[in-house]
N, C-alpha and C. Protein backbone atom coordinates (compact mmCIF):
# COMPACT_ATOMS: atom_id res chain seq x y z
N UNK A 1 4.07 71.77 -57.37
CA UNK A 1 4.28 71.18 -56.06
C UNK A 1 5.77 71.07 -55.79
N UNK A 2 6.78 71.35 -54.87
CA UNK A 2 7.53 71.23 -54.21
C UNK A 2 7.89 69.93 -54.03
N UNK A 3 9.65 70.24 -54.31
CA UNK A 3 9.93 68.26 -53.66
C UNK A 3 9.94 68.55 -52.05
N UNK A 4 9.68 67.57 -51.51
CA UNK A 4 9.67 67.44 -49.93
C UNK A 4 10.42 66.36 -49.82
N UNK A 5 11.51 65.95 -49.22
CA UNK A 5 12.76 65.06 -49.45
C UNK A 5 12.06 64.03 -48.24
N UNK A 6 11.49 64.59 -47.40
CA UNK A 6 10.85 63.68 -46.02
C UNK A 6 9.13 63.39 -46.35
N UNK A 7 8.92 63.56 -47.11
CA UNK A 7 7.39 63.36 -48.01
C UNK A 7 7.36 62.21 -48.65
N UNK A 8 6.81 60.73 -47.85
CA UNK A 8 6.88 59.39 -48.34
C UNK A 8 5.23 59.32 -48.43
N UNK A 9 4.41 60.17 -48.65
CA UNK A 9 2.97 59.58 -49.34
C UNK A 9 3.23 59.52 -50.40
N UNK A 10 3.03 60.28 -51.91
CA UNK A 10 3.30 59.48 -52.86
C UNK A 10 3.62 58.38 -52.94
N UNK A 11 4.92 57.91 -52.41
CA UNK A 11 5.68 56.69 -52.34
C UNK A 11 4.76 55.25 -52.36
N UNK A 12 4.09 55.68 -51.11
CA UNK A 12 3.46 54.67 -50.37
C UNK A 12 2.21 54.34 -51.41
N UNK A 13 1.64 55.13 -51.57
CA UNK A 13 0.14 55.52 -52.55
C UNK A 13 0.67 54.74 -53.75
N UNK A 14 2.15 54.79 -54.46
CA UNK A 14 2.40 53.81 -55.78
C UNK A 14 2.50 52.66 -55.36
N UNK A 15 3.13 52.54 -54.21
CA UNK A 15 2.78 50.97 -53.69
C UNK A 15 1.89 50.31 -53.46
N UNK A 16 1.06 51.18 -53.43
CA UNK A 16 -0.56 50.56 -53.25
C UNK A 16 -1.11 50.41 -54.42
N UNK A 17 -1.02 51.42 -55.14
CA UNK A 17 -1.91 51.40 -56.39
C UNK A 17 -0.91 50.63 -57.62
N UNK A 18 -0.09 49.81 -57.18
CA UNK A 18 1.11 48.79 -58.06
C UNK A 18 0.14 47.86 -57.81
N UNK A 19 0.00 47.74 -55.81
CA UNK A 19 -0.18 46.37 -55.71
C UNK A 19 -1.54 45.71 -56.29
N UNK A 20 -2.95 47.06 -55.96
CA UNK A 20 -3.71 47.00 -56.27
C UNK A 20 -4.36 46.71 -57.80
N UNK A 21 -3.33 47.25 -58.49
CA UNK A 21 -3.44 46.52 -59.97
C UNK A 21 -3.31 45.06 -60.31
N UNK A 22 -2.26 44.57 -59.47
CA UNK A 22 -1.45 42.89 -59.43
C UNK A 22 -2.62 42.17 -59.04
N UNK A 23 -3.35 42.64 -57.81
CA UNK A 23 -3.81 41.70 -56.90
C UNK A 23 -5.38 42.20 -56.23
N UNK A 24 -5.87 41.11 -56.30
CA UNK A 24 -7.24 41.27 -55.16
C UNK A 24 -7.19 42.42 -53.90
N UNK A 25 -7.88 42.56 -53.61
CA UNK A 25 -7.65 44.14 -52.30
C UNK A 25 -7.48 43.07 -51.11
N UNK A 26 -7.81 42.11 -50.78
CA UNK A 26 -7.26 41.02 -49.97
C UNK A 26 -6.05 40.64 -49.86
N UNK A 27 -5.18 40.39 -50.88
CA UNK A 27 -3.74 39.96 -50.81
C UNK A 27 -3.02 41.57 -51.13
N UNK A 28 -3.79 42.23 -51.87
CA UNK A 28 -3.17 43.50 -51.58
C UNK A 28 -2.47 43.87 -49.73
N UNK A 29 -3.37 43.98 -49.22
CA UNK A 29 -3.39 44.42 -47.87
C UNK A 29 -2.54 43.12 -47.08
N UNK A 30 -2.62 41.76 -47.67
CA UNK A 30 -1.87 41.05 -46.78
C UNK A 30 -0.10 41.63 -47.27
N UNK A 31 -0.20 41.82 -48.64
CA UNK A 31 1.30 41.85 -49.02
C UNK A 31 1.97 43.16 -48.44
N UNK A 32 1.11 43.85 -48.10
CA UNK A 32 1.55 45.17 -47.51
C UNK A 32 1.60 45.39 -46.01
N UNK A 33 0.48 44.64 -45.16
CA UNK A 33 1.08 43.96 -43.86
C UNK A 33 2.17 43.25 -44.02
N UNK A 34 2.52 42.49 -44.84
CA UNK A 34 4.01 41.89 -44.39
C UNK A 34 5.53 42.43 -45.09
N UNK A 35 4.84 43.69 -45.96
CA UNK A 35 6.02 44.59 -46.26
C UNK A 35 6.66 45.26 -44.82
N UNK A 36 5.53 46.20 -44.58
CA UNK A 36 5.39 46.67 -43.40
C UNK A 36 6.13 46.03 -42.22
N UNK A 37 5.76 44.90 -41.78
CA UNK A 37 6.08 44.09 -40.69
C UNK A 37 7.70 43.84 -40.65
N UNK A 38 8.24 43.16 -41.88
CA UNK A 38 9.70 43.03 -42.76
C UNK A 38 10.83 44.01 -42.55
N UNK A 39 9.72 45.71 -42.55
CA UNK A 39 10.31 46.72 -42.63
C UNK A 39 10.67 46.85 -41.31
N UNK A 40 9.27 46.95 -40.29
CA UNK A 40 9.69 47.29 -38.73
C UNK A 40 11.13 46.49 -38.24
N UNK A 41 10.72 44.85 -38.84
CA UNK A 41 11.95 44.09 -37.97
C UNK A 41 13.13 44.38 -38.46
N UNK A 42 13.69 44.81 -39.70
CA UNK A 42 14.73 45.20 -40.22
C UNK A 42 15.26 46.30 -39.21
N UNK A 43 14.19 47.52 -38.99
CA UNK A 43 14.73 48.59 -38.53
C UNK A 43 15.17 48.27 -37.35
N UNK A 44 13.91 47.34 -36.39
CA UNK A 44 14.90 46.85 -35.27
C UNK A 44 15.98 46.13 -34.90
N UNK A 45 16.56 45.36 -36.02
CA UNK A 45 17.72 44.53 -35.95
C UNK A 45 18.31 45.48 -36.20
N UNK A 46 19.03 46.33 -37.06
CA UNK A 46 19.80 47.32 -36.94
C UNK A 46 19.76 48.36 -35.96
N UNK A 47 18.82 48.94 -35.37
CA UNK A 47 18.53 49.32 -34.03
C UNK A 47 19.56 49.05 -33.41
N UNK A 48 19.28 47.87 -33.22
CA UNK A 48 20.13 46.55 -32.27
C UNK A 48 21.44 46.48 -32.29
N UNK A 49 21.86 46.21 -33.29
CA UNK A 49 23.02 46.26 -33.82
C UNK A 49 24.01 47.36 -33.58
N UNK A 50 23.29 48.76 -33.98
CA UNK A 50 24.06 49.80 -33.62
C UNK A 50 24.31 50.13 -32.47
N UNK A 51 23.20 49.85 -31.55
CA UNK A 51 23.24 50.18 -29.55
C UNK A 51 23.99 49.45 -29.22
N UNK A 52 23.97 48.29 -29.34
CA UNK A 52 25.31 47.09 -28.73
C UNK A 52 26.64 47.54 -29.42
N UNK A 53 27.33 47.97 -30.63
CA UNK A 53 28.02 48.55 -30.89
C UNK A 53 28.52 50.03 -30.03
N UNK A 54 27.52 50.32 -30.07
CA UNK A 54 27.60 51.86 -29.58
C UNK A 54 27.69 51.67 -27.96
N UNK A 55 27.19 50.67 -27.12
CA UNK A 55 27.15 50.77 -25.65
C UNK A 55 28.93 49.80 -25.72
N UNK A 56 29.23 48.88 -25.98
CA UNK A 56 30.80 48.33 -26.49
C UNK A 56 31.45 49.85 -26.51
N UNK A 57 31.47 50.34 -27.19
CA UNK A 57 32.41 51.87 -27.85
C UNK A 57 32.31 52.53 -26.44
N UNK A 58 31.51 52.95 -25.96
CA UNK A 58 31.38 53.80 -24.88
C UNK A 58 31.94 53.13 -23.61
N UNK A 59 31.54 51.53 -23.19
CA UNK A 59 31.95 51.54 -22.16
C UNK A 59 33.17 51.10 -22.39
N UNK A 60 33.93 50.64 -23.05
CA UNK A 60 35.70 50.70 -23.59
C UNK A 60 36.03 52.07 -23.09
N UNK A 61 35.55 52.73 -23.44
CA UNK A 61 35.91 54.47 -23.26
C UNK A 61 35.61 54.86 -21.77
N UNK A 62 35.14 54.31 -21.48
CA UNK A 62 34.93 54.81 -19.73
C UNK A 62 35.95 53.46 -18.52
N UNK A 63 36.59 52.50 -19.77
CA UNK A 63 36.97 51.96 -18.62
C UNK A 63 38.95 51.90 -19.36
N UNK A 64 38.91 52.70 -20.06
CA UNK A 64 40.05 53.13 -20.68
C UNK A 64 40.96 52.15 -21.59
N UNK A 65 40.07 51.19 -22.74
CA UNK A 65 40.39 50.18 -23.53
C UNK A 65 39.92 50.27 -24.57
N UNK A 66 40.10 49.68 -25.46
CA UNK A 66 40.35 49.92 -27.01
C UNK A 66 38.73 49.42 -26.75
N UNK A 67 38.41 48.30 -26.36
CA UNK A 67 36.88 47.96 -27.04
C UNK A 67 36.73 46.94 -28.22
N UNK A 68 35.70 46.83 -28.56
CA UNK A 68 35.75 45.80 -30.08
C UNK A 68 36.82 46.21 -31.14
N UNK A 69 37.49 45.27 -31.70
CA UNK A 69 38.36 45.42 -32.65
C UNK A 69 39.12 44.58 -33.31
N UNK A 70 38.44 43.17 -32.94
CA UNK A 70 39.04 42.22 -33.34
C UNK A 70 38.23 41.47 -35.19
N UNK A 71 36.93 41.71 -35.06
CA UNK A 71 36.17 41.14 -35.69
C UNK A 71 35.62 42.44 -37.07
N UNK A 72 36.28 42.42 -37.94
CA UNK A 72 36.35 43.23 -38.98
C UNK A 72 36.53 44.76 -38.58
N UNK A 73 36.30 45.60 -39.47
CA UNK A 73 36.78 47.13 -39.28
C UNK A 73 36.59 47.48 -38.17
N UNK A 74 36.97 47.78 -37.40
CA UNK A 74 36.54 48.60 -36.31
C UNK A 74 36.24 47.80 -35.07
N UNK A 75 35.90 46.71 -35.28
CA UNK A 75 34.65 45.50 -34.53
C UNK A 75 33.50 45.92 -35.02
N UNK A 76 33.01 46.12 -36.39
CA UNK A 76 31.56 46.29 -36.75
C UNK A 76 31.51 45.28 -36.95
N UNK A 77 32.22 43.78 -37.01
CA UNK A 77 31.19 42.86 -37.06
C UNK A 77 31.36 42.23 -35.56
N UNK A 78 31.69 42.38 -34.83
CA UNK A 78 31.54 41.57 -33.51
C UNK A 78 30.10 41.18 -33.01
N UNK A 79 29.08 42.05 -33.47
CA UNK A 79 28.19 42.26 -32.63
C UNK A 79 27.38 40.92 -33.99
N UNK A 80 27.92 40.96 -35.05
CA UNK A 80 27.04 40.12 -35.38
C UNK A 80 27.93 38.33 -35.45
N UNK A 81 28.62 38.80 -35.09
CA UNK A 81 29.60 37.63 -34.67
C UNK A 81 29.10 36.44 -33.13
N UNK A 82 28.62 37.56 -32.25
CA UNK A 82 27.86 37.40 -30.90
C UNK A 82 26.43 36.97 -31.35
N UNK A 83 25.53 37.05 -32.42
CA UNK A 83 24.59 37.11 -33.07
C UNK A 83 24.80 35.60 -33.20
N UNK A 84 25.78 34.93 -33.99
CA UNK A 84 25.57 34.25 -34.49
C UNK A 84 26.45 32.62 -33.39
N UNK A 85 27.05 33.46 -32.53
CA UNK A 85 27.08 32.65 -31.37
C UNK A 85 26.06 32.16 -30.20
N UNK A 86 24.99 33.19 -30.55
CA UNK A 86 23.33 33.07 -29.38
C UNK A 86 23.00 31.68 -30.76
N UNK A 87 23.06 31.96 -31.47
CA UNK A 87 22.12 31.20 -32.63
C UNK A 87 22.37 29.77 -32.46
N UNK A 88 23.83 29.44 -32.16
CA UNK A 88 24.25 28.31 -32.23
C UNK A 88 24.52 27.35 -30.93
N UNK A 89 24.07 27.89 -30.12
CA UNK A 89 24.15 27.68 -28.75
C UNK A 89 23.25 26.85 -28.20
N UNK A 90 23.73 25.76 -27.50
CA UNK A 90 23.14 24.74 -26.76
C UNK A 90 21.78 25.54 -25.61
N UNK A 91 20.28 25.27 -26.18
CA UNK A 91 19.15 25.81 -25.36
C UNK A 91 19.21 24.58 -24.30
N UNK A 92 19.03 25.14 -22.90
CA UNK A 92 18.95 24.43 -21.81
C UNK A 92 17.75 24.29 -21.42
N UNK A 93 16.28 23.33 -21.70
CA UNK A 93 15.35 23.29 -21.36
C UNK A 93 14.99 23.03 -19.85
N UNK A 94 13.75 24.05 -19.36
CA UNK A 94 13.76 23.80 -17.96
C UNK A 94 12.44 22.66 -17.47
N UNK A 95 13.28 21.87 -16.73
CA UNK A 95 12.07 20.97 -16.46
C UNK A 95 11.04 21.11 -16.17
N UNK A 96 10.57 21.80 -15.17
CA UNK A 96 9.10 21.75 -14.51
C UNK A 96 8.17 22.99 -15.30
N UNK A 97 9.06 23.96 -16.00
CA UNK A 97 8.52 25.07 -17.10
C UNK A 97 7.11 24.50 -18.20
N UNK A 98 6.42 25.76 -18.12
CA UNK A 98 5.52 25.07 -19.09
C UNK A 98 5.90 25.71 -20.64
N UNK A 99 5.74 24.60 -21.27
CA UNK A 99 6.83 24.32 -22.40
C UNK A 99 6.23 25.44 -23.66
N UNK A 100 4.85 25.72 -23.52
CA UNK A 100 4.34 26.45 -24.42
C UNK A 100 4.34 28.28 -24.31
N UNK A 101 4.66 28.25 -22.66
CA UNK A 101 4.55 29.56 -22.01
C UNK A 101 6.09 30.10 -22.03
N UNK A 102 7.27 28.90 -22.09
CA UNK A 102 8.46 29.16 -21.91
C UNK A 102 8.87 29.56 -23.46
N UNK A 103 8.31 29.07 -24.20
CA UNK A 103 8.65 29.51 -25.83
C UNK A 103 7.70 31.12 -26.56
N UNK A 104 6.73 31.36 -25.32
CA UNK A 104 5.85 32.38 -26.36
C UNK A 104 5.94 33.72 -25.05
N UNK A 105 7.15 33.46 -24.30
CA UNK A 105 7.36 34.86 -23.42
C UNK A 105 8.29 35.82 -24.22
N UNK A 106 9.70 35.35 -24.98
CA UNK A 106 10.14 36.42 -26.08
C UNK A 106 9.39 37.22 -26.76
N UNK A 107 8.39 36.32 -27.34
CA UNK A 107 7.19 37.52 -28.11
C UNK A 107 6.59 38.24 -27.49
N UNK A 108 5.99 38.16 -26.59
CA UNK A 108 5.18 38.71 -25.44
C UNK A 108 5.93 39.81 -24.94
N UNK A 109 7.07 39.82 -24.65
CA UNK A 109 8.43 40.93 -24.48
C UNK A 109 8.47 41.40 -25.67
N UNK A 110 8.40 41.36 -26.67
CA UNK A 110 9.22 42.25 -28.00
C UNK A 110 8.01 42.88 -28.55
N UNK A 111 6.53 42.54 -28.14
CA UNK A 111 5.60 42.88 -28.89
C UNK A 111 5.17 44.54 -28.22
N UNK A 112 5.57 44.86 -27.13
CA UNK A 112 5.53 46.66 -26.38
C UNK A 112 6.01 47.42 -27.52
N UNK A 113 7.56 47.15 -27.58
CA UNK A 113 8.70 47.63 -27.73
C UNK A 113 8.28 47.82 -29.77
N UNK A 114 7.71 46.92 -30.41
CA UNK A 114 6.83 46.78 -31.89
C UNK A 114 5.90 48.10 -32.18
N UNK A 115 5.36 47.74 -31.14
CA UNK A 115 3.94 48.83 -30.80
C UNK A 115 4.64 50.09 -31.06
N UNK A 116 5.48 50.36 -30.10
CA UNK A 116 6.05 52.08 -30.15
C UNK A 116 6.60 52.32 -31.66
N UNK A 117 7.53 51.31 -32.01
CA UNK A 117 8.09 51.47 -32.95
C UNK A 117 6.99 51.71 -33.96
N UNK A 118 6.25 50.94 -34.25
CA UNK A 118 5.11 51.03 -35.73
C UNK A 118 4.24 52.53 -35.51
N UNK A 119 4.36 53.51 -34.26
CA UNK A 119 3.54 54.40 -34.11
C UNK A 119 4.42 55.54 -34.51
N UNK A 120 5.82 55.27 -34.38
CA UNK A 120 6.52 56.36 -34.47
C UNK A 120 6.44 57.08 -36.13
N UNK A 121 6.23 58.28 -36.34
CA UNK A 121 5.93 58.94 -38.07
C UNK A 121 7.60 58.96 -37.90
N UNK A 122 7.76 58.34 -38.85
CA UNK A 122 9.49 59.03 -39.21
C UNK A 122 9.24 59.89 -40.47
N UNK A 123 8.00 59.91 -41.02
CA UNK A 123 8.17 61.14 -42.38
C UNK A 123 6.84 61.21 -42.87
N UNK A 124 6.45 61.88 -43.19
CA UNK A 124 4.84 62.31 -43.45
C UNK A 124 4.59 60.94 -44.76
N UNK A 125 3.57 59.92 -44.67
CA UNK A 125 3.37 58.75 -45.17
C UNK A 125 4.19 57.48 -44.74
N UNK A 126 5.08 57.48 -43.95
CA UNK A 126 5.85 56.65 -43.35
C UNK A 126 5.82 56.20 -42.18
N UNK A 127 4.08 55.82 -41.72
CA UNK A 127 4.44 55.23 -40.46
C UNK A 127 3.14 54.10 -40.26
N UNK A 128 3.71 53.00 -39.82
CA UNK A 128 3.05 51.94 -39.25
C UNK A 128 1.78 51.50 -39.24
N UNK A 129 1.48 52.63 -38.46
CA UNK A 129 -0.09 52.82 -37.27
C UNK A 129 -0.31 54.51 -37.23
N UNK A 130 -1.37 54.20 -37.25
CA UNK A 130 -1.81 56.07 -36.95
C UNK A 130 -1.74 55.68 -35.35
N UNK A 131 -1.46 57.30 -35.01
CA UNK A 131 -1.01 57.28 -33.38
C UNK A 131 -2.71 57.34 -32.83
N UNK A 132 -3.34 57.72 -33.47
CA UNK A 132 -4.39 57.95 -32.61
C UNK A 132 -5.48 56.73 -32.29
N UNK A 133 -5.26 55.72 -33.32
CA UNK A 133 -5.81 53.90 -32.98
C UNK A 133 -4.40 53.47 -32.21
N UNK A 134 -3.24 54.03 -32.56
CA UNK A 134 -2.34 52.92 -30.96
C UNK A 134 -2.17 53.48 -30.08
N UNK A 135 -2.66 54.58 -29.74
CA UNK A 135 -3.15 55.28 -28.05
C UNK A 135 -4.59 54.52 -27.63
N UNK A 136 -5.88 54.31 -28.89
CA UNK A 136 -7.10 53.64 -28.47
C UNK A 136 -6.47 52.17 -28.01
N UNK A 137 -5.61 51.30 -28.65
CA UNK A 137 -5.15 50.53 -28.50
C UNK A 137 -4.46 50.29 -26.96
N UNK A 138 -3.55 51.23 -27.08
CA UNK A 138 -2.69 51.18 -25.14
C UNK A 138 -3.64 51.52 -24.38
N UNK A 139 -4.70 52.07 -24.57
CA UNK A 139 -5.92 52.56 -23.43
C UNK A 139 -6.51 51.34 -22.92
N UNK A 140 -6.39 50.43 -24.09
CA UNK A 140 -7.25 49.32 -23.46
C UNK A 140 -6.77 48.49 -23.30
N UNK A 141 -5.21 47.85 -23.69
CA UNK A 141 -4.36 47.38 -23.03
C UNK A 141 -4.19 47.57 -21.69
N UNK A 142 -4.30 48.98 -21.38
CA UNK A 142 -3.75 49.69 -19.73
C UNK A 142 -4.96 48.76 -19.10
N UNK A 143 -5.92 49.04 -19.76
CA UNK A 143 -7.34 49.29 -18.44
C UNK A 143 -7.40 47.71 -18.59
N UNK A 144 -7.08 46.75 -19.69
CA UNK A 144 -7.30 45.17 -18.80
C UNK A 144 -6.29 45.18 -17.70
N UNK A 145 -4.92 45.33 -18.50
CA UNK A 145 -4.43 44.91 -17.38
C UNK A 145 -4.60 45.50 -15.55
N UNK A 146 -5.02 46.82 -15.68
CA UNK A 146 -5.43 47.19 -14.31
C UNK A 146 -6.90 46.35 -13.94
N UNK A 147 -6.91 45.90 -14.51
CA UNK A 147 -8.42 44.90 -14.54
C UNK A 147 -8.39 43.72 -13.66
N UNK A 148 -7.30 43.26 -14.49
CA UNK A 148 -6.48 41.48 -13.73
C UNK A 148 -5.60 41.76 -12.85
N UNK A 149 -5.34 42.61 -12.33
CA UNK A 149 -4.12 43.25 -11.41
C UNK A 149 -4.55 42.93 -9.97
């Protein structure tokens, strides 16, 4: 057999059959949903990280200024510098808001944007969701919401 450098079944298959030795097929599957899950949000914080970097770099460059450069090499850390200024920041609660709906709309926003990501194959054994249960999935997402519309 051939090495395949983008060929993460094996990989995945020892992770299973590690976990499956350790553990019940129950906590198997939970520990591997929250590998999984760990993994997506990682990829999207760096995602993140690099576009706000990268949209900084570009529009410096279109408006003819240096750009980030104050906050370690380059300004590679600015963006987590700004990170850690959202974190610390006085939340302004809104009065007449309903208090449970005003805290569970971030998720409700980030959970689309999850979806695509966990469908995307980045390498043969390396992906999320099979595409063909998160297309059954958006089908019926689509059709409630054209439902309640």
């Amino acid at each position: 057999m051939p090495f395949d450098i983008y060929d993460f079944s094996s990989f995945t298959k020892w992770i299973d059959m590690s976990l499956n030795n350790a553990m019940s097929p129950f906590w198997t599957t939970v520990t591997e949903m929250l590998i999984v899950g760990v993994l997506i949000l990682l990829f999207y914080a760096l995602i993140g990280l690099f576009l706000v970097y990268a949209e900084r770099k570009v529009c410096a460059f279109m408006q003819n200024r240096l750009g980030p450069n104050r906050v370690g090499p380059f300004g590679l850390f600015q963006t987590i510098a700004d990170l850690f200024k959202l974190l610390f920041k006085e939340l302004i609660p809104i009065k007449n808001a309903d208090g449970f709906l005003f805290n569970l709309a971030p998720f409700i926003v980030i959970i689309a944007s999850f979806m695509a990501i966990a469908a995307i194959p980045f390498a043969n054994g390396l992906q999320a969701i099979d595409l063909f249960h998160l297309l059954m999935v958006c089908k019926r997402l689509i059709s409630i919401s054209e439902y309640y519309m």
